[in-house]
Protein backbone atom coordinates (compact mmCIF):
# COMPACT_ATOMS: atom_id res chain seq x y z
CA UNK A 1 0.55 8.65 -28.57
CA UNK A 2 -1.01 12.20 -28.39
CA UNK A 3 2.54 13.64 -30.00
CA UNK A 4 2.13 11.14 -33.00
CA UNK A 5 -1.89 12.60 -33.48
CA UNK A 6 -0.92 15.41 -33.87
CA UNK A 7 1.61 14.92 -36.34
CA UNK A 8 -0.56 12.41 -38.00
CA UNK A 9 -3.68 15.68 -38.08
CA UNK A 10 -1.09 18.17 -39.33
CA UNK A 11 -0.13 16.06 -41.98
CA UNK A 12 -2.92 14.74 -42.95
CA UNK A 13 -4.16 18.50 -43.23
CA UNK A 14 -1.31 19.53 -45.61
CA UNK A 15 -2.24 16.56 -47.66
CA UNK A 16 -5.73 17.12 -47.81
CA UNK A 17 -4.87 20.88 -49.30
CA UNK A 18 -2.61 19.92 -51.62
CA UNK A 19 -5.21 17.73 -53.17
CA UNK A 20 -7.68 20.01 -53.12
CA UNK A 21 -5.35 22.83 -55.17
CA UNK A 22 -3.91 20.58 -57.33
CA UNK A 23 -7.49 18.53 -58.46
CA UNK A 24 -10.45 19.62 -57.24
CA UNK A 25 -12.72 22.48 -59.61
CA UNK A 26 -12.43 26.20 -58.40
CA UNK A 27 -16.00 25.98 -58.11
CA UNK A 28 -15.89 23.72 -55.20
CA UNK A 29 -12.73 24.89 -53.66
CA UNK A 30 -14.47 27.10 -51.48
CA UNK A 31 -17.05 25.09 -50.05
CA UNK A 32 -14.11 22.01 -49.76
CA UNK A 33 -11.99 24.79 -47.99
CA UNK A 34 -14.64 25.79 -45.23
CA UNK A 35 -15.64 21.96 -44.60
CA UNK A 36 -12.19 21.08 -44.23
CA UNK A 37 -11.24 23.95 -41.83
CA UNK A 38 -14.40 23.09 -39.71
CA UNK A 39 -12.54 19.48 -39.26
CA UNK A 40 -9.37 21.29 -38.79
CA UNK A 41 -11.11 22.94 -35.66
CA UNK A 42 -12.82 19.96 -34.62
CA UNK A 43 -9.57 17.84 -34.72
CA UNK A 44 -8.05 20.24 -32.54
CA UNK A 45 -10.15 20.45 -30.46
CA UNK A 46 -10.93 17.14 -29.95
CA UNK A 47 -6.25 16.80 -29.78
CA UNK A 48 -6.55 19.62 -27.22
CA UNK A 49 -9.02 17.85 -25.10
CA UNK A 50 -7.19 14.91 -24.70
CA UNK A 51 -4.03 16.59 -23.62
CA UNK A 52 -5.40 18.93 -21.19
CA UNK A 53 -7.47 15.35 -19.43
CA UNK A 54 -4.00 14.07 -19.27
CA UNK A 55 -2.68 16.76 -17.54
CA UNK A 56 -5.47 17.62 -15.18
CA UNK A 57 -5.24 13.53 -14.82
CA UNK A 58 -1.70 13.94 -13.71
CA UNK A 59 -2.57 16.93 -11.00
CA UNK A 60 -5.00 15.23 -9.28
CA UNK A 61 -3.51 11.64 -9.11
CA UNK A 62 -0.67 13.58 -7.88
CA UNK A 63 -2.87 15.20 -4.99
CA UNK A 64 -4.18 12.30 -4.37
CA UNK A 65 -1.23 9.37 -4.01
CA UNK A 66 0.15 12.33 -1.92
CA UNK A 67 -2.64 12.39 0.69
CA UNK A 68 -3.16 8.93 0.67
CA UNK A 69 1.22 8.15 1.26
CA UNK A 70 0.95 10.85 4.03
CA UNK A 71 -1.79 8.15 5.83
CA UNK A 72 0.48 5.29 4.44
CA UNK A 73 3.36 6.63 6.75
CA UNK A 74 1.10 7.50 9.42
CA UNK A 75 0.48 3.72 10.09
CA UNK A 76 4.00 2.75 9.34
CA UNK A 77 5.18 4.72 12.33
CA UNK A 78 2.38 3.09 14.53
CA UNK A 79 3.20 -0.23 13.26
CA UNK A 80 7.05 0.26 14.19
CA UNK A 81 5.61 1.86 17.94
CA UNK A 82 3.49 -1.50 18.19
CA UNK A 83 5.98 -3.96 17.21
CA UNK A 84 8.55 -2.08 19.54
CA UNK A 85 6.60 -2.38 22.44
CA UNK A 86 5.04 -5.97 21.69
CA UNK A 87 7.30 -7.94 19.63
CA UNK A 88 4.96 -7.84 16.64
CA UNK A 89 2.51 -6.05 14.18
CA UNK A 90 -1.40 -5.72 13.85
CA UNK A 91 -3.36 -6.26 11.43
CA UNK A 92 -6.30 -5.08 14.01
CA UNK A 93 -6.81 -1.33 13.18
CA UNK A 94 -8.92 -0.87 16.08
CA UNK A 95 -6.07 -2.05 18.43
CA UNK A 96 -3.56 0.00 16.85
CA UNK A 97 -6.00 3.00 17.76
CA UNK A 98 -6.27 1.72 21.23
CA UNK A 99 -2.60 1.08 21.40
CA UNK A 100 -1.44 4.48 20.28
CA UNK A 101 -3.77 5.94 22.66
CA UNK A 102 -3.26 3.63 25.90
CA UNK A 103 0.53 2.47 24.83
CA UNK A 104 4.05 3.89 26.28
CA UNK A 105 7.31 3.83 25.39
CA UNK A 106 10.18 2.73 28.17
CA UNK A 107 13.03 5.37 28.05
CA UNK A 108 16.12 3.41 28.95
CA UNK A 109 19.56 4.20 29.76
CA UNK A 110 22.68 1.47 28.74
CA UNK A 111 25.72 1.33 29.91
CA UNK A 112 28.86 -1.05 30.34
CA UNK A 113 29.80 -2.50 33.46
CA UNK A 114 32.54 -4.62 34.68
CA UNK A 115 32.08 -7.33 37.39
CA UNK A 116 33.08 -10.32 38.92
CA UNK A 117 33.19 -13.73 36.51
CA UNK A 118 32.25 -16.04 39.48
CA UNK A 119 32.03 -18.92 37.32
CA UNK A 120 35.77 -18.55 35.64
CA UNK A 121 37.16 -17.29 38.90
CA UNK A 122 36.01 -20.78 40.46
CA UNK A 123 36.98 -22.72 38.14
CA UNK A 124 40.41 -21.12 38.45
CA UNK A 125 41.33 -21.91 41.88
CA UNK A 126 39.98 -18.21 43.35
CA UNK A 127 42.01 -15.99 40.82
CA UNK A 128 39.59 -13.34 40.06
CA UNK A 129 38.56 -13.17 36.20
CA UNK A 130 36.53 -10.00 35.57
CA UNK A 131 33.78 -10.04 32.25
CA UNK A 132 32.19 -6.98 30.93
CA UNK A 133 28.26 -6.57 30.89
CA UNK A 134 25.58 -3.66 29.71
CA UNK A 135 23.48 -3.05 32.68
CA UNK A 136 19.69 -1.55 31.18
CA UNK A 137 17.96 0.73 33.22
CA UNK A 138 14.44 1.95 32.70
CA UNK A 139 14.57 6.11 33.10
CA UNK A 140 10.88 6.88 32.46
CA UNK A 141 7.73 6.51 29.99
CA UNK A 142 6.10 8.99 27.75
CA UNK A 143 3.15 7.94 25.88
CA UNK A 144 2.59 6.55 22.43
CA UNK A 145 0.46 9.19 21.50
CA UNK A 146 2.44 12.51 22.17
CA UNK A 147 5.22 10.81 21.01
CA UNK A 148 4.07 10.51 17.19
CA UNK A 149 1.00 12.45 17.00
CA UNK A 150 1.18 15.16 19.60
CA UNK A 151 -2.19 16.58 19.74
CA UNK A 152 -3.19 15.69 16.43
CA UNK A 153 -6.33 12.85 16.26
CA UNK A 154 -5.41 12.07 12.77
CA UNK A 155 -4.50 8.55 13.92
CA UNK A 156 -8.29 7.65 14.58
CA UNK A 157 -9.15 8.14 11.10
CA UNK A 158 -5.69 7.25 8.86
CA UNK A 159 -7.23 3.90 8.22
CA UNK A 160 -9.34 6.04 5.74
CA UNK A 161 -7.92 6.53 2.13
CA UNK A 162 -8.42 10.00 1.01
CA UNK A 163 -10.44 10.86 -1.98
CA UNK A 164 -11.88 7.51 -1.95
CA UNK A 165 -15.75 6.74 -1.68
CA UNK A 166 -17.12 6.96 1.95
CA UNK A 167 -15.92 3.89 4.23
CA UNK A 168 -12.95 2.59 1.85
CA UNK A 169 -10.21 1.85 4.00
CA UNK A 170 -6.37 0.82 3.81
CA UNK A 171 -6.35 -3.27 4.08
CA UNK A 172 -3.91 -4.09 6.70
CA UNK A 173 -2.45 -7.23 7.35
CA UNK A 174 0.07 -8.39 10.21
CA UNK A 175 1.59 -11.70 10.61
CA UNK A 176 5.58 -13.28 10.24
CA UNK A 177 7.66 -14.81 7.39
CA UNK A 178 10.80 -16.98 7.72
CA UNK A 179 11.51 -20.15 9.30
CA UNK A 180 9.47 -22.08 11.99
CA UNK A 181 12.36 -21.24 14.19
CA UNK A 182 13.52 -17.64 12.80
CA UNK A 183 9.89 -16.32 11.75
CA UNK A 184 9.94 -12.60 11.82
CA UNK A 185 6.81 -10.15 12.44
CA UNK A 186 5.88 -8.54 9.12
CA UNK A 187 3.21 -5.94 7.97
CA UNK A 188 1.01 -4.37 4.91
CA UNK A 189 -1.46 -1.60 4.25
CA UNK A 190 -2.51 -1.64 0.73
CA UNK A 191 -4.90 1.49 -1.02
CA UNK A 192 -5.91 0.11 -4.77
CA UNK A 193 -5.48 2.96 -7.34
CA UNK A 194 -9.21 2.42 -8.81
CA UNK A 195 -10.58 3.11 -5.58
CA UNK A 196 -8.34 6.44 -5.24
CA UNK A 197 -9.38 7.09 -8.72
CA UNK A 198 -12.65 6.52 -8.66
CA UNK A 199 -14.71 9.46 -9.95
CA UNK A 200 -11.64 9.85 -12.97
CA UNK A 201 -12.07 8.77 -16.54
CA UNK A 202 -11.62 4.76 -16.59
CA UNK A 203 -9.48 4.67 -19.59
CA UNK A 204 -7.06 6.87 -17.62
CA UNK A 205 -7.24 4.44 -14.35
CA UNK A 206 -6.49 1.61 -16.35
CA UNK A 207 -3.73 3.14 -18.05
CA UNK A 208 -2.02 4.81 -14.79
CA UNK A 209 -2.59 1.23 -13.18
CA UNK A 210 -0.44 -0.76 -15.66
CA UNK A 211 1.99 1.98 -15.31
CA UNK A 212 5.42 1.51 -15.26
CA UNK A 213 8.25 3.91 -14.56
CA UNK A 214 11.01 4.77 -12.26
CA UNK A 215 9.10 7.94 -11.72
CA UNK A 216 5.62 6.50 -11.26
CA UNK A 217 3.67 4.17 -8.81
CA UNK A 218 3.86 0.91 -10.85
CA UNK A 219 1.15 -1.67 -10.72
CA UNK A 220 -2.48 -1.37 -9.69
CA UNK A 221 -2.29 -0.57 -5.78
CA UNK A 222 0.14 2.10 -3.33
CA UNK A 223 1.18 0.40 -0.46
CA UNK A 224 3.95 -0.12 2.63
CA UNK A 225 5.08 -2.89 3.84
CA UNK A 226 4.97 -6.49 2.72
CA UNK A 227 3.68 -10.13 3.57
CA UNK A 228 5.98 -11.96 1.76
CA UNK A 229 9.45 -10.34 2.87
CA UNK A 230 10.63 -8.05 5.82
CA UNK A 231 10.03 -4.29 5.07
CA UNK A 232 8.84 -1.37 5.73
CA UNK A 233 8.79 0.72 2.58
CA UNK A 234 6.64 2.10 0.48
CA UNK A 235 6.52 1.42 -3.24
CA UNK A 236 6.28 4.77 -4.69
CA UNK A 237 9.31 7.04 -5.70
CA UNK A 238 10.80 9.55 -3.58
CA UNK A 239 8.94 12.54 -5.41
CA UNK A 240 5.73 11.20 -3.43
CA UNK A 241 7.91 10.88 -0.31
CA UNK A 242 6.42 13.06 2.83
CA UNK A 243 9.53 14.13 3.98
CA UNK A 244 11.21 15.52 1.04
C-alpha cells in the first residue's frame, strides 16, 4: 500500500506540472510552482512518516514476540518436568513455581534381563521356558530446579509477559483431550498481541493481528501448546525460535 502512494504522489506530481506549463498564465506560474512544491514536501513527508512507523513497528514487535517466546518456552519446559513427574499438566502457576522449586527428577538405569517363565515352564511339564524382561532401577535424584534453571530465578516471574502493562500475565490452562478411556494431559499459555502491543499505534496492532504469513505470527495471540489437540509447540515461525 505505501509502494502504490508513492507512485500514486509521483505521478500525480508530474501531472500536476504538466498542467501547470501547458495552461496556466506565466503570471501565476510562480506562485502555482511554490504552492505545489510545499505539497510536494508535505506529501513526502507525510509518505516518509508512514514508512519509517512501519519499520520501527517491525523492530519492536520483533523485540518484543522475542522476549515474550523466550518466557513461552520457559513454561513449556516446566510443563514437560511437571507432567513427567506427575502424569499431567497445571494450569496452577503457583504450583508450577512450587513444583520447580520442591520437585525432582528420578535418574534411572534400564536394562534387559532374562529369567525364569514359571508360568510356561509349569504348564509344560517342568521344561524350563525362559522370557526376557527390562528390570528399572532408580540411580539417584537431582532437582527440578538446577536441572532447567540452574541458578537463574527467572521461573518465579515467566508467568509475566514482557513489555506488557504491569500484572498482565500468560493465561495458562491444563486439562486432557481424547476419549473417556484414552484422555491425554494437554496444556496452553496464551500472550494476546494487543496486550504486547499496547503503547504502539492501534492501526498497526490491528493490522499485525489479522496478519497472515508463513513468516509472521498469524492471528491475534502468541502461544504454546493447545486445549483442543496434543502439543507442545509454539505458533510462531522458526525466525522467533530461541534456539536458533
Amino acid at each position: 500500500m505505501i509502494i502504490i502512494a508513492v507512485i500514486v504522489v509521483i505521478l500525480l506530481t508530474v501531472g500536476i506540472v504538466w498542467a501547470i506549463d501547458k495552461f496556466v498564465p506565466v503570471k501565476l506560474k510562480t506562485p502555482l510552482t511554490i504552492l505545489l512544491w510545499i505539497g510536494i514536501f508535505a506529501l513526502g513527508y507525510i509518505t516518509f512518516n508512514s514508512v519509517y512507523d512501519e519499520i520501527k513497528f517491525h523492530n519492536i514487535k520483533q523485540d518484543r514476540y522475542a522476549a515474550v517466546i523466550k518466557n513461552l518456552v520457559d513454561i513449556r519446559d516446566s510443563e514437560l518436568a511437571y507432567k513427567e513427574v506427575n502424569g499431567k499438566f497445571t494450569g496452577d502457576f503457583n504450583q508450577l513455581v512450587n513444583f520447580i522449586e520442591t520437585g525432582k527428577f528420578a535418574i534411572i538405569e534400564r536394562r534387559d534381563s532374562t529369567v525364569i517363565d514359571e508360568e510356561k515352564t509349569k504348564a509344560y511339564g517342568g521344561i524350563k521356558y525362559t522370557k526376557e524382561i527390562t528390570i528399572v532401577d532408580t540411580l539417584n535424584f537431582v532437582s527440578v530446579k538446577d536441572s532447567l534453571f540452574k541458578t537463574s530465578t527467572r521461573y518465579k516471574t515467566m508467568i509475566n509477559i514482557p513489555y506488557a502493562k504491569e500484572g498482565t500475565k500468560f493465561t495458562l490452562k491444563a486439562g486432557e483431550v481424547g476419549e473417556e478411556d484414552k484422555k491425554l494431559p494437554v496444556f496452553e499459555a496464551v500472550a494476546w498481541k494487543k496486550d504486547i502491543l499496547h503503547d504502539q499505534p492501534k492501526d498497526l496492532i490491528r493490522k499485525e493481528e489479522n496478519a497472515f504469513s508463513v513468516e509472521e505470527i498469524n492471528g491475534d495471540a502468541i502461544r504454546i501448546g493447545s486445549m483442543e489437540e496434543v502439543k507442545v509447540n509454539g505458533n510462531w515461525p522458526k525466525v522467533y525460535d530461541p534456539t536458533n
